[in-house]
Protein backbone atom coordinates (compact mmCIF):
# COMPACT_ATOMS: atom_id res chain seq x y z
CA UNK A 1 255.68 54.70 -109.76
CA UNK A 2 255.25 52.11 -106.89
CA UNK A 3 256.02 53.02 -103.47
CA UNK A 4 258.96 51.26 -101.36
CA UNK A 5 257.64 50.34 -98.07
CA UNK A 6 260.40 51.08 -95.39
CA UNK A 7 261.05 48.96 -92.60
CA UNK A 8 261.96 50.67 -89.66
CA UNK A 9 264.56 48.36 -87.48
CA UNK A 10 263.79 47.84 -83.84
CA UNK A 11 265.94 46.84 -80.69
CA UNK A 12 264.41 46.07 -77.59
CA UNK A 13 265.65 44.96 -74.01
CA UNK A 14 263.52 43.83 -71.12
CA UNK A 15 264.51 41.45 -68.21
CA UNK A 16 263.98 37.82 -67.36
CA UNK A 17 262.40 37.56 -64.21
CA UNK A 18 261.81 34.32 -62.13
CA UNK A 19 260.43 31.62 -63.33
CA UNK A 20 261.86 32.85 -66.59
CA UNK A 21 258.86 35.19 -67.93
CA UNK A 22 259.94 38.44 -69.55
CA UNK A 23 257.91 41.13 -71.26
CA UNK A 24 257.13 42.25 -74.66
CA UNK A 25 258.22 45.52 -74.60
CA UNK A 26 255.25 48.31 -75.83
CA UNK A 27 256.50 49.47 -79.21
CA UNK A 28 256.75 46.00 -80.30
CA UNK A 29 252.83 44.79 -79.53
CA UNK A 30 251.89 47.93 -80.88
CA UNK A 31 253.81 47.18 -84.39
CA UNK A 32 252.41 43.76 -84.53
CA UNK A 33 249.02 44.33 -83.43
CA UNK A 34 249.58 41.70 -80.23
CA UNK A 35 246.92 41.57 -77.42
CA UNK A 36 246.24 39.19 -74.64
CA UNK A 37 244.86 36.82 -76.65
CA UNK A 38 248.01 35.67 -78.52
CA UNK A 39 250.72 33.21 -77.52
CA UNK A 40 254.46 33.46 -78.52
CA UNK A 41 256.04 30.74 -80.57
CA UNK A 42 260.20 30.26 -80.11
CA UNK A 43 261.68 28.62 -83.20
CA UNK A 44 265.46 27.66 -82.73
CA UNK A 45 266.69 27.12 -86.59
CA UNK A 46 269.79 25.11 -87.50
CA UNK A 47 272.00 28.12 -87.17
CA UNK A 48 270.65 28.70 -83.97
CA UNK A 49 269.15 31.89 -84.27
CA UNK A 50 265.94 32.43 -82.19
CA UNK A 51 262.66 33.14 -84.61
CA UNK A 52 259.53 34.68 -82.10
CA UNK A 53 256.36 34.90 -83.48
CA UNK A 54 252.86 35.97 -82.34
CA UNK A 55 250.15 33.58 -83.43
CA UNK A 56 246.48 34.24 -81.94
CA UNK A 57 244.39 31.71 -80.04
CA UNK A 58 241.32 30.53 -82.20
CA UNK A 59 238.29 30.36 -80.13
CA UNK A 60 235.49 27.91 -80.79
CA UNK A 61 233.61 30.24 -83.09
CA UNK A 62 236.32 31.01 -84.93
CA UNK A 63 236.98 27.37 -85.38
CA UNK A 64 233.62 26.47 -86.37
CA UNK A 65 232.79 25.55 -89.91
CA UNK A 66 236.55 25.32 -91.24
CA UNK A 67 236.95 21.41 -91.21
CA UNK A 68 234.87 19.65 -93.68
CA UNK A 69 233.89 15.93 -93.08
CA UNK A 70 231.73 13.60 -94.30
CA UNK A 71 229.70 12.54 -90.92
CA UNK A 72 226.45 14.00 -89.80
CA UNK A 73 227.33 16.43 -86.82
CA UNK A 74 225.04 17.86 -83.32
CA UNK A 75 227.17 21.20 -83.63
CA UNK A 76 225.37 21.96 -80.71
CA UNK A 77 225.89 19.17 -78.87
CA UNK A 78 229.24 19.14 -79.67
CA UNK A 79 229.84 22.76 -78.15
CA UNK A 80 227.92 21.87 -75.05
CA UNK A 81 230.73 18.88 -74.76
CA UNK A 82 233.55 21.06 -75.49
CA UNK A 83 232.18 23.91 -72.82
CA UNK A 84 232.27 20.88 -70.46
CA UNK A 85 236.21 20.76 -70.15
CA UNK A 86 236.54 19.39 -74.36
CA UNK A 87 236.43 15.89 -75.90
CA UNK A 88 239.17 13.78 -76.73
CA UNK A 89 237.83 13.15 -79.80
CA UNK A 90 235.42 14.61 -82.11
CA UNK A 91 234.47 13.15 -85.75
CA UNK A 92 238.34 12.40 -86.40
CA UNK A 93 239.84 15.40 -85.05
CA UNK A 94 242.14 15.53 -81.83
CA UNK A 95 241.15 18.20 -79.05
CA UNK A 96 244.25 19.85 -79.86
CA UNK A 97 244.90 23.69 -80.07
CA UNK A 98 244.56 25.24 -83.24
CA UNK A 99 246.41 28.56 -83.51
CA UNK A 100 246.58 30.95 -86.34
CA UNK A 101 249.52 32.18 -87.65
CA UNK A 102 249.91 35.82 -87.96
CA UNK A 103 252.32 36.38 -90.68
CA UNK A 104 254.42 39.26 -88.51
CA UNK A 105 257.82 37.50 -87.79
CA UNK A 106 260.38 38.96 -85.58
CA UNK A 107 264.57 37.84 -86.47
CA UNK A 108 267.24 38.80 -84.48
């Protein structure tokens, strides 16, 4: 017999202070495993309900070896250029962010 997983529900509170920043409240980074090192994405859905979720920063090792392409590259010269303050543009990929999505998802 398979186990039901139960979801426990969870209300939290916490003030906007100036310049509009606010706190994620204890229990909350605890449940979803959040650190320092993650950024909060606000999604606004046509019904107007406000989706948070945590996504974690990639860092440039984490990055490395997950695009493929079919030029020779200096890995190691292109670190040293993105140490130097990045590069706008690197064997057809944009010096954007990359962020991965952590699959925890927060409705209210």
């Amino acid at each position: 017999m398979k186990k039901l997983k139960v979801m426990k529900f969870m209300f939290a509170m916490t003030k906007i202070y100036n310049k509009y920043q606010t706190v994620i409240p204890k229990e909350i980074r605890q449940r979803f495993g959040v650190t320092e090192n993650y950024s909060v994405e606000w999604d606004v859905d046509e019904n107007n309900e406000i989706k948070v979720r945590f996504v974690e920063n990639l860092s440039f090792e984490d990055m490395a070896g997950i695009f493929k392409s079919d030029e020779v590259t200096d890995s190691v010269e292109l670190k040293k250029q993105v140490q130097k303050g990045g590069i706008q543009k690197a064997n057809g990929f944009e010096n954007n962010v990359i962020l991965k999505t952590k699959k925890s998802k927060i409705k209210r």
